[in-house]
C-alpha atoms as a PDB file:
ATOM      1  CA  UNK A   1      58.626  98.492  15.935  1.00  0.00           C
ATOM      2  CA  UNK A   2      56.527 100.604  18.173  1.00  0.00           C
ATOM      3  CA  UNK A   3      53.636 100.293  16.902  1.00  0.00           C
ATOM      4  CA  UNK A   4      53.860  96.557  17.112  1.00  0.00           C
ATOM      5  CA  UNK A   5      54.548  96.472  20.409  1.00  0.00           C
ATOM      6  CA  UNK A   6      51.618  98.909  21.228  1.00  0.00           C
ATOM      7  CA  UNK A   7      49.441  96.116  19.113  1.00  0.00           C
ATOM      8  CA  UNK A   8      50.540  93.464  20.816  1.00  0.00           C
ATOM      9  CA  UNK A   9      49.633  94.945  24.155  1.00  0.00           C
ATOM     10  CA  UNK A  10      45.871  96.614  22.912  1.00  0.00           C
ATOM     11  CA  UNK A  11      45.734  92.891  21.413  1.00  0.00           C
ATOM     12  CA  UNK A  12      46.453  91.325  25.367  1.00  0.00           C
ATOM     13  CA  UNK A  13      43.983  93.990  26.943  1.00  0.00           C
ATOM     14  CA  UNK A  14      41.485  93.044  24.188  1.00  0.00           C
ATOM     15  CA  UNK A  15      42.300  89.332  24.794  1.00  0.00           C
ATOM     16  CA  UNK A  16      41.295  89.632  28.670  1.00  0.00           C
ATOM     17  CA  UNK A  17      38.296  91.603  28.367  1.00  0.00           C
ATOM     18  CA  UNK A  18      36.403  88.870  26.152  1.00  0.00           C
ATOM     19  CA  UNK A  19      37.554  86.117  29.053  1.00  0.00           C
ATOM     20  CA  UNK A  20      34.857  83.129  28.697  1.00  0.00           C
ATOM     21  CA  UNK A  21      34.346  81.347  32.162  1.00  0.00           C
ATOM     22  CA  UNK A  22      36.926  81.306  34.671  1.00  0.00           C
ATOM     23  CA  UNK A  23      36.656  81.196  38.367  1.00  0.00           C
ATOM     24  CA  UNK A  24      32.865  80.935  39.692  1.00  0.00           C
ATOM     25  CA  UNK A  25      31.371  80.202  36.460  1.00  0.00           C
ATOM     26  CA  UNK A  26      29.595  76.793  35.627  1.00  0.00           C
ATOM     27  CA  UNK A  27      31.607  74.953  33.220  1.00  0.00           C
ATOM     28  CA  UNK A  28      29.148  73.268  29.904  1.00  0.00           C
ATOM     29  CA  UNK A  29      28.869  70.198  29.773  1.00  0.00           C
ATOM     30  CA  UNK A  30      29.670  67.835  26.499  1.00  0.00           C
ATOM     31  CA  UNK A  31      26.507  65.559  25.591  1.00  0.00           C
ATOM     32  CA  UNK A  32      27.782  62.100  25.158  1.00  0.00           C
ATOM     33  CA  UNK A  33      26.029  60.208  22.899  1.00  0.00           C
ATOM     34  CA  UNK A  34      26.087  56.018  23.535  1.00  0.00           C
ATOM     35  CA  UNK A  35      26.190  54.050  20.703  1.00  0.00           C
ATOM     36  CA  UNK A  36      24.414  50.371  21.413  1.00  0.00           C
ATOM     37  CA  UNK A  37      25.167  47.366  19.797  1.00  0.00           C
ATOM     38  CA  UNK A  38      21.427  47.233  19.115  1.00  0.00           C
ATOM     39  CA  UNK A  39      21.388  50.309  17.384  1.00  0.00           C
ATOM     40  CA  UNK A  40      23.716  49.131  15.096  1.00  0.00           C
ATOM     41  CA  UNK A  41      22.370  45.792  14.758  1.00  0.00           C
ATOM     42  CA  UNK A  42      19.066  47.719  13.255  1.00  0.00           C
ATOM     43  CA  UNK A  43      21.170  49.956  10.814  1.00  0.00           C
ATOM     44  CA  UNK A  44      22.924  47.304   9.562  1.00  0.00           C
ATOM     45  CA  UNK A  45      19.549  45.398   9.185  1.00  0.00           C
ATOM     46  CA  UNK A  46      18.169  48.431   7.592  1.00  0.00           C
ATOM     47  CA  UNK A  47      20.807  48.494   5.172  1.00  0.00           C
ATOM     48  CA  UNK A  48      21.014  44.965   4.224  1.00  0.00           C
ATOM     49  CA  UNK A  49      17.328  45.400   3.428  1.00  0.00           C
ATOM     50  CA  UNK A  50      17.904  48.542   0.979  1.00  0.00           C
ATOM     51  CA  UNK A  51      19.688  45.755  -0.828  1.00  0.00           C
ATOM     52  CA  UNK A  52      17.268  43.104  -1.039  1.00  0.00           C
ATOM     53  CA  UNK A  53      19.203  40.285   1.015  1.00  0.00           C
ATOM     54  CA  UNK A  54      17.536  36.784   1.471  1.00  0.00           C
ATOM     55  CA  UNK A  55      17.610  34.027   4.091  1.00  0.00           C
ATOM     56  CA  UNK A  56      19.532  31.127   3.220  1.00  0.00           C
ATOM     57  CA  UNK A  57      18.275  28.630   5.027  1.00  0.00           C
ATOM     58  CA  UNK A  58      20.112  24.809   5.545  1.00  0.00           C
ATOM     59  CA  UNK A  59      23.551  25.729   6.403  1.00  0.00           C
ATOM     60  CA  UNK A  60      24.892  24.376   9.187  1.00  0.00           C
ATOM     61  CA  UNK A  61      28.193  25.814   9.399  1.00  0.00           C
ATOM     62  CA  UNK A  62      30.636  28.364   7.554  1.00  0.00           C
ATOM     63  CA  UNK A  63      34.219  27.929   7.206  1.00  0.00           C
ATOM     64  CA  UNK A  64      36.507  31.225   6.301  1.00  0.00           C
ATOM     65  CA  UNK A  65      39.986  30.137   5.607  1.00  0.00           C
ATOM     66  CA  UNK A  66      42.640  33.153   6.075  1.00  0.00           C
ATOM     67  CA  UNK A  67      46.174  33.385   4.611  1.00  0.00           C
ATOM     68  CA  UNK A  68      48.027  32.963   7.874  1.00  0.00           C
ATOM     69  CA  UNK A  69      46.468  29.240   7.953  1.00  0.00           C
ATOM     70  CA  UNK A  70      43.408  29.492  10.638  1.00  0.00           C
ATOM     71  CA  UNK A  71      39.761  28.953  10.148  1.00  0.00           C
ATOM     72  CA  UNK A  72      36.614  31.424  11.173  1.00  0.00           C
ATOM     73  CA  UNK A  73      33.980  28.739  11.779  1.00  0.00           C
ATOM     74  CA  UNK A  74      30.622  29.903  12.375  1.00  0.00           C
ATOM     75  CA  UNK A  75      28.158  26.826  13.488  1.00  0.00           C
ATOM     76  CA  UNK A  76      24.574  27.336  12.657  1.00  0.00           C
ATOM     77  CA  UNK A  77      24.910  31.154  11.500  1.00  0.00           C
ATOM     78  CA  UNK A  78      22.214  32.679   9.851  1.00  0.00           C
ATOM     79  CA  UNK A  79      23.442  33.374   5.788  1.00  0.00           C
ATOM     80  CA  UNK A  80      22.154  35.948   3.851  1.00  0.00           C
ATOM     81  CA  UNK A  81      22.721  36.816  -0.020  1.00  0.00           C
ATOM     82  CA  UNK A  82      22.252  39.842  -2.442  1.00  0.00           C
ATOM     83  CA  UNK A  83      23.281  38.178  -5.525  1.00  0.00           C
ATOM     84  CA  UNK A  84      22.716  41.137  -7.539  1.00  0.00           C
ATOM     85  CA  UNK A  85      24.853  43.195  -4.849  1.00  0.00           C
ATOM     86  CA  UNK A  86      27.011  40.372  -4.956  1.00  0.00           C
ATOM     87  CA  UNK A  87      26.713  40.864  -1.202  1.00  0.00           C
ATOM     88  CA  UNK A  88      27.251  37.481   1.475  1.00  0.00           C
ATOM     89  CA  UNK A  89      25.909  38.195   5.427  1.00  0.00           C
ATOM     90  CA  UNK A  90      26.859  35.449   7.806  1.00  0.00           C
ATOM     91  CA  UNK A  91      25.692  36.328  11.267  1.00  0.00           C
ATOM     92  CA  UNK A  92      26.352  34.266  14.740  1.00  0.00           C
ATOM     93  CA  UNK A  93      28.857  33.225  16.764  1.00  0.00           C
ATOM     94  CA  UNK A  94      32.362  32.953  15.304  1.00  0.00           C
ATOM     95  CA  UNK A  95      35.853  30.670  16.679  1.00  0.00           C
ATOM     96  CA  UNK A  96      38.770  30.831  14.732  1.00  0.00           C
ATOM     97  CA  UNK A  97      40.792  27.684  14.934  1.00  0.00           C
ATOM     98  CA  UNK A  98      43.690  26.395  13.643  1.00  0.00           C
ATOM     99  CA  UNK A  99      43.821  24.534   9.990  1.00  0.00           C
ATOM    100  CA  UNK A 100      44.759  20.786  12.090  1.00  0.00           C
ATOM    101  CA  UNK A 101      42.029  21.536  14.505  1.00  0.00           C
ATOM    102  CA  UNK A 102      39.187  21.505  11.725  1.00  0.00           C
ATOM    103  CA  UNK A 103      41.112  18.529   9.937  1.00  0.00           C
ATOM    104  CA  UNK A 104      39.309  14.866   8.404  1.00  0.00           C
ATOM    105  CA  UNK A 105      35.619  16.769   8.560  1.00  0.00           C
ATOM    106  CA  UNK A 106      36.987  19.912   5.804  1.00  0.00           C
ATOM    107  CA  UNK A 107      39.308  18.056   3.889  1.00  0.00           C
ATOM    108  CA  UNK A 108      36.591  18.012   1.219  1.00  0.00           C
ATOM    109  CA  UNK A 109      36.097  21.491   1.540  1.00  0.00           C
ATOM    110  CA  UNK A 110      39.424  22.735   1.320  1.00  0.00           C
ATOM    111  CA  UNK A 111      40.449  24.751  -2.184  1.00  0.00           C
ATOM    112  CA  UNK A 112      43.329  23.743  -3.928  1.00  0.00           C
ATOM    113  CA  UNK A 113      45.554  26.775  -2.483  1.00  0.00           C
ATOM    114  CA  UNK A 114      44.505  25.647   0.922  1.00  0.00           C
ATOM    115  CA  UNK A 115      45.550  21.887   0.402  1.00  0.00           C
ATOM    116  CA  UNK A 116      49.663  23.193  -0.663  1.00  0.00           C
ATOM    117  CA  UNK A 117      49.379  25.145   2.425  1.00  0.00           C
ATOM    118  CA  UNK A 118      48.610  21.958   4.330  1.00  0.00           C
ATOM    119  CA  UNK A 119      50.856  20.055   2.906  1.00  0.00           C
ATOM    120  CA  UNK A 120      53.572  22.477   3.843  1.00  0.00           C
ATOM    121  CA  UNK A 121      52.322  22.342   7.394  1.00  0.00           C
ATOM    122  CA  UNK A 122      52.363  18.487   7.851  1.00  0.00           C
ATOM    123  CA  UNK A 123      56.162  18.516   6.272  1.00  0.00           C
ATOM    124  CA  UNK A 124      56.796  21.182   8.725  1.00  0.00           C
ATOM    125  CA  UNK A 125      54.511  19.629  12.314  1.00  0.00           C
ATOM    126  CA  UNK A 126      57.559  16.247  11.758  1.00  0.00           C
ATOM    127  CA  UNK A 127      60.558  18.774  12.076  1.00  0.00           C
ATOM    128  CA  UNK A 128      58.758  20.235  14.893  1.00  0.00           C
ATOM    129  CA  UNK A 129      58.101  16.673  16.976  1.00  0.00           C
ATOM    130  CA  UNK A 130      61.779  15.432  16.334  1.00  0.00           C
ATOM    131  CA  UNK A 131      62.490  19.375  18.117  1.00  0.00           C
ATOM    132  CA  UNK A 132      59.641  19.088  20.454  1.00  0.00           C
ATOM    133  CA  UNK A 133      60.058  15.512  21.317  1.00  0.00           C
ATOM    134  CA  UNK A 134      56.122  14.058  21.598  1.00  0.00           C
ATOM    135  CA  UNK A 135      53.927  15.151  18.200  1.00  0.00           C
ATOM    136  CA  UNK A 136      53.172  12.058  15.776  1.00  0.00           C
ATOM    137  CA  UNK A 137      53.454  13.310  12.739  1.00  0.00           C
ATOM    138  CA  UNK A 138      50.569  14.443  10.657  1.00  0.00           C
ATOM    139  CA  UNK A 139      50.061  12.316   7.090  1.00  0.00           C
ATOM    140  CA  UNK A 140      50.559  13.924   4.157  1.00  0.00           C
ATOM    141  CA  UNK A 141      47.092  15.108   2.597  1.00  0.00           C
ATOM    142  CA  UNK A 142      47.982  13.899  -1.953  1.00  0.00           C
ATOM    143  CA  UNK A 143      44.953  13.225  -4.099  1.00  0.00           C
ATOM    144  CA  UNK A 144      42.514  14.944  -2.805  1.00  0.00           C
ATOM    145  CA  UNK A 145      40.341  17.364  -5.161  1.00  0.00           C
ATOM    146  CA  UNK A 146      38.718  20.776  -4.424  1.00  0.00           C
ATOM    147  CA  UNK A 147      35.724  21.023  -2.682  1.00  0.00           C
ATOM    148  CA  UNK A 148      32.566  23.912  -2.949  1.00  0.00           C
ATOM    149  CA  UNK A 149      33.854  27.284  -2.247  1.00  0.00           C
ATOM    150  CA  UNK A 150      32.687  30.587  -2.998  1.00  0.00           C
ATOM    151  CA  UNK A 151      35.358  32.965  -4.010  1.00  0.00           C
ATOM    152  CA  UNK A 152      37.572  30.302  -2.912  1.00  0.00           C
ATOM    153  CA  UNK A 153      37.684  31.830   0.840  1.00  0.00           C
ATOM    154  CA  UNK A 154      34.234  31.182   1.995  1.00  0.00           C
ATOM    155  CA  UNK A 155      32.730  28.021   2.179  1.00  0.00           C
ATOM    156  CA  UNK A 156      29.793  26.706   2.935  1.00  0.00           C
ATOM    157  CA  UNK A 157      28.448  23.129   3.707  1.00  0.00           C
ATOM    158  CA  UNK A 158      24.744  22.196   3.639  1.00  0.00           C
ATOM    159  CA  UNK A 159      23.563  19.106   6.231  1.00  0.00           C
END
């Protein structure tokens, strides 16, 4: 029990000898490195490279459809593929919108789990009016077939 004390106490002188810094010393500083956007922009370019992407050129606009019922649209982007990577880049500026906002011009477009989840959401926009008081009711969307897609979430739409 002692001896443990004794330790503890040649341990605290020990401790205070070996003091790093304190009062009057200059404190180091920690290099910060800042990450660009451009320098990322290159690696990523870099990498795409390694895996032998190619332009697509023609495409006027990309359409994403998500589970919760919006759209990414990208107008104009720039589309690259590694088909042997089975690798898809789309690059530019991106809005996600709501399903009804993109509605007549994708109809054709739209995969055949996107057209049930449309048709729930024009049975469900009537309820809604008769609620809110002022929305026409959407018509229902029967008939219609599936359009071009590409792993039935991206699709894209040459002019």
């Amino acid at each position: 029990m002692k001896e443990a004390i004794m330790n503890q106490e040649k341990l605290a002188k020990l401790q205070a000898q070996v003091r790093i810094g304190g009062k009057g010393t200059a404190r180091r500083k920690k290099k910060v490195v800042h990450r660009t956007a451009t320098a990322d922009d290159k690696k990523l370019q870099f990498s795409l490279k390694k895996l032998g992407v190619n332009n697509i050129s023609g495409i006027e606009e990309v359409n994403m459809f998500t589970n919760q019922g919006t759209v990414i649209h990208f107008n104009n982007p720039k589309v690259q593929a590694s088909l042997a990577a089975n690798t898809f880049t789309i690059t530019g500026h991106a809005e996600t919108k709501q399903l009804t906002e993109m509605l007549p011009g994708i109809l054709n477009q739209l995969g055949a789990d996107s057209l049930t989840s449309l048709r729930r959401l024009a049975e469900a926009l009537p309820k809604q009016g008769r609620v809110a008081g002022g929305l026409e009711p959407i018509p229902a969307v029967i008939g219609r077939e599936a359009g071009n897609t590409l792993d039935g979430s991206i699709l894209l739409s040459q002019g």
